[in-house]
N, C-alpha and C. Protein backbone atom coordinates (compact mmCIF):
# COMPACT_ATOMS: atom_id res chain seq x y z
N UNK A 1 59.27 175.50 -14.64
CA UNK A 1 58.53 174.26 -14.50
C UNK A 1 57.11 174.41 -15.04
N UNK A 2 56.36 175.28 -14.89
CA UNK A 2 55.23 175.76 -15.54
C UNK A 2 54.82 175.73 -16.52
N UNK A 3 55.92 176.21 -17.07
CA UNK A 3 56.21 176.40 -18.88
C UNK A 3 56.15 175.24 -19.59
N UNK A 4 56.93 174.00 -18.97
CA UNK A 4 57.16 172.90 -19.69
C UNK A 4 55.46 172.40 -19.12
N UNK A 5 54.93 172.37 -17.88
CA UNK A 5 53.91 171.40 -17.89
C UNK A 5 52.78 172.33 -19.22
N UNK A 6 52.79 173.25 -18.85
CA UNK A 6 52.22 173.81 -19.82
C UNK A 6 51.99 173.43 -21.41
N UNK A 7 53.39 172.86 -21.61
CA UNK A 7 53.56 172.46 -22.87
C UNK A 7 53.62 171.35 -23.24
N UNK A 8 53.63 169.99 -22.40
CA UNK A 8 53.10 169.02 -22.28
C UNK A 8 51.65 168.98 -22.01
N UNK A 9 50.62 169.73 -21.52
CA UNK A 9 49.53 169.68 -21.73
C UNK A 9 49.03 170.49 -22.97
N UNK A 10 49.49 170.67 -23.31
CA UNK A 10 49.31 171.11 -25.13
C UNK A 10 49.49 170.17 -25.99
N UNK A 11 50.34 169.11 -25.96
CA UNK A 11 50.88 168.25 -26.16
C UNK A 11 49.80 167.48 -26.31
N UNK A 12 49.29 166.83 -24.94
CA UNK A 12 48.29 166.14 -25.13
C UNK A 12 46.81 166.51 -25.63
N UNK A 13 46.75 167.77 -25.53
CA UNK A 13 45.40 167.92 -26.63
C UNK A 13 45.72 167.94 -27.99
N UNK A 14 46.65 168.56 -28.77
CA UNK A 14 47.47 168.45 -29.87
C UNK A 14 46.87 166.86 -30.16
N UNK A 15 47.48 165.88 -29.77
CA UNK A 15 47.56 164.59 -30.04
C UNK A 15 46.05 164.09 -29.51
N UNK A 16 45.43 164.05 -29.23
CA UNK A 16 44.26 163.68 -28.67
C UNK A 16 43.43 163.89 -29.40
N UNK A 17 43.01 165.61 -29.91
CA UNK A 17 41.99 165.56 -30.79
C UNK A 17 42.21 165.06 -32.52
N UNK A 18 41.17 165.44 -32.89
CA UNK A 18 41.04 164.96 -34.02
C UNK A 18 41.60 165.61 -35.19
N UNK A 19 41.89 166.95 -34.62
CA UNK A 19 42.70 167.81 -35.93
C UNK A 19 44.52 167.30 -36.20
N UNK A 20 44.70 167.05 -37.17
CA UNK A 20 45.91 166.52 -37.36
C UNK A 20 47.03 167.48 -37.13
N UNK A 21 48.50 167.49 -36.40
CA UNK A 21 48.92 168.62 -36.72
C UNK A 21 50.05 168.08 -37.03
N UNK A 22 51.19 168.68 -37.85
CA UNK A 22 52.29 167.98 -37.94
C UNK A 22 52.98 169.15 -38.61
N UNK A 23 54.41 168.62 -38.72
CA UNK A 23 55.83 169.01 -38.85
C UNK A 23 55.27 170.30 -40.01
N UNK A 24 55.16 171.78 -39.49
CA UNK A 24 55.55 172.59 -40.67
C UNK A 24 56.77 172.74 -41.49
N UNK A 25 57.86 172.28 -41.49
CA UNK A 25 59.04 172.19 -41.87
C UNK A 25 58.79 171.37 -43.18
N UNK A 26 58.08 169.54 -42.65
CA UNK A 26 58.15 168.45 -43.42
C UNK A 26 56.96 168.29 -44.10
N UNK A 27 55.89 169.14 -44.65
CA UNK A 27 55.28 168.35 -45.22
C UNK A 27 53.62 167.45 -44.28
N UNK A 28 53.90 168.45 -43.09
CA UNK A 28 53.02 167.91 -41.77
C UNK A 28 53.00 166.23 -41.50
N UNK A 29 54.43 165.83 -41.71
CA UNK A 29 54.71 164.80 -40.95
C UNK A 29 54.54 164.60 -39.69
N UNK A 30 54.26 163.47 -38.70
CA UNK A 30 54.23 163.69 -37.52
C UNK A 30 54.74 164.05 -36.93
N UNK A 31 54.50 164.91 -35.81
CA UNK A 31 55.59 165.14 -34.73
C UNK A 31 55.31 164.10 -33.14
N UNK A 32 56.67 162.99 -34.07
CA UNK A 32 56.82 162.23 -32.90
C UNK A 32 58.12 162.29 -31.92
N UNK A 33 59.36 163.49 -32.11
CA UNK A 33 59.80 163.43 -31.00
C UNK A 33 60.01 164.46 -29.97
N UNK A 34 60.47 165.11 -29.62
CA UNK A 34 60.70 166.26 -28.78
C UNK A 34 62.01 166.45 -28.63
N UNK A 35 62.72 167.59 -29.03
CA UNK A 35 63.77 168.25 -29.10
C UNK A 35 63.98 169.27 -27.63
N UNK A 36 64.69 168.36 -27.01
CA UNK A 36 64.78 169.29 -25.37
C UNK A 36 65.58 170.27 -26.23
N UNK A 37 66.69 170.56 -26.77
CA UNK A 37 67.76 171.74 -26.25
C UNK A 37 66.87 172.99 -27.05
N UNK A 38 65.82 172.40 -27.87
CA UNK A 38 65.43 173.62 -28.35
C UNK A 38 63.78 174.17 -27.73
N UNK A 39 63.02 172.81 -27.32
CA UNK A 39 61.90 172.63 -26.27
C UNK A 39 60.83 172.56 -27.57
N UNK A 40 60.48 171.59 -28.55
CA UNK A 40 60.03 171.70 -29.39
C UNK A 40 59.26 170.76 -29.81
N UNK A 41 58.45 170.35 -30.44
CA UNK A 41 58.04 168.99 -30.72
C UNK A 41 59.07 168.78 -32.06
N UNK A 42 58.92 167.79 -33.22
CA UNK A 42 59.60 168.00 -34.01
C UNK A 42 59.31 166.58 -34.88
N UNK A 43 59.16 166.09 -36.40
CA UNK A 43 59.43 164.91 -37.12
C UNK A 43 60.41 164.03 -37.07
N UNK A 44 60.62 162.70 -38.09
CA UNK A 44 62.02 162.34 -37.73
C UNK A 44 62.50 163.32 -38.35
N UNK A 45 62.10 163.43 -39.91
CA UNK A 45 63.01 164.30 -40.88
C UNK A 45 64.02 165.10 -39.84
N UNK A 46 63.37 165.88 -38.82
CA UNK A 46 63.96 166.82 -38.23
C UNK A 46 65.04 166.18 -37.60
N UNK A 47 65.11 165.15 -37.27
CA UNK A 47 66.04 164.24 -35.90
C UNK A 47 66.80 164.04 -37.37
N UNK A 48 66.90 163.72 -38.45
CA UNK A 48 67.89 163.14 -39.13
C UNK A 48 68.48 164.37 -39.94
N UNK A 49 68.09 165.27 -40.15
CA UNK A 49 68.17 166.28 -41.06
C UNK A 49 68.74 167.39 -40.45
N UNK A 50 69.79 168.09 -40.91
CA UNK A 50 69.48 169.60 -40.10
C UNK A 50 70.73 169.77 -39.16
N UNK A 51 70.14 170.49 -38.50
CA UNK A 51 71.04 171.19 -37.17
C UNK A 51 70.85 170.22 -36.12
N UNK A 52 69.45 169.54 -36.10
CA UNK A 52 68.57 168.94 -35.04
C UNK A 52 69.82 167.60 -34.59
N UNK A 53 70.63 166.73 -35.15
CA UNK A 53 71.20 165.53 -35.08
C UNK A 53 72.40 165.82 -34.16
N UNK A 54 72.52 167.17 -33.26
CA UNK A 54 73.50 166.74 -32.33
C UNK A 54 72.79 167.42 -30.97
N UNK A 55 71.46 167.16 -31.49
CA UNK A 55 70.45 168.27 -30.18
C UNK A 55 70.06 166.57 -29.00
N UNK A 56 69.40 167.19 -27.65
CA UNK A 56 68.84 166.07 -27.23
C UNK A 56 67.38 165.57 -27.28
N UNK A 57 67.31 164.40 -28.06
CA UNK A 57 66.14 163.78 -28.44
C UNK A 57 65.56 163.04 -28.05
N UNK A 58 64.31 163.19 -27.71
CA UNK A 58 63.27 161.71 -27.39
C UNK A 58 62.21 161.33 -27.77
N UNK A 59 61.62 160.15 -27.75
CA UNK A 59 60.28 160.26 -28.18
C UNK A 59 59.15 160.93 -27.74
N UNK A 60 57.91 161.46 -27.93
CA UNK A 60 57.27 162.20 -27.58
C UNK A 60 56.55 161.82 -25.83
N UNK A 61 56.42 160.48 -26.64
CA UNK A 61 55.55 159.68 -25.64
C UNK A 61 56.88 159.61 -23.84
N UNK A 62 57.82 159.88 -24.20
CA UNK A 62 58.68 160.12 -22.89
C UNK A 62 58.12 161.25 -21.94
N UNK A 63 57.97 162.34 -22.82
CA UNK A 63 57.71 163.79 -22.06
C UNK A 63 56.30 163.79 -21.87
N UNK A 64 55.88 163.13 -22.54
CA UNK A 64 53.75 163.36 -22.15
C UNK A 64 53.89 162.32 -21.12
N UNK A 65 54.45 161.53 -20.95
CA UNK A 65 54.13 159.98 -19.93
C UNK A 65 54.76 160.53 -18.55
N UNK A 66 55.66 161.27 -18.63
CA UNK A 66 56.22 161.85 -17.09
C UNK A 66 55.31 163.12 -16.50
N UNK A 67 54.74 163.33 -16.95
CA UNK A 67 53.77 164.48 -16.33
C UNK A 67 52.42 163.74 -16.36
């Protein structure tokens, strides 16, 4: 449980400040969703592309809004 709040408050500084960070995979696209089975942030590219399309997905704003 630690781990994840942990990483939801990373989350929100990530997104908060002013340094941009995004998808190393894509091109630093945003990372707007979160990949539970792998615990990750992640682009769409990633949600449509890949291994990622039979993982469980949500938007970001799900996992920052419950903590």
């Amino acid at each position: 449980m630690f781990v994840y709040y942990l990483f939801v408050v990373c989350l929100f500084i990530i997104f908060s400040s002013e340094t941009a960070v995004g998808c190393p995979v894509h091109n630093n696209r945003p990372l707007e969703f979160y990949d539970k089975d792998v615990g990750e942030a992640v682009c769409s590219h990633c949600v449509v592309v890949g291994e990622r399309q039979t993982h469980a997905i949500v938007p970001i704003d799900e996992v920052v809004s419950h903590n």
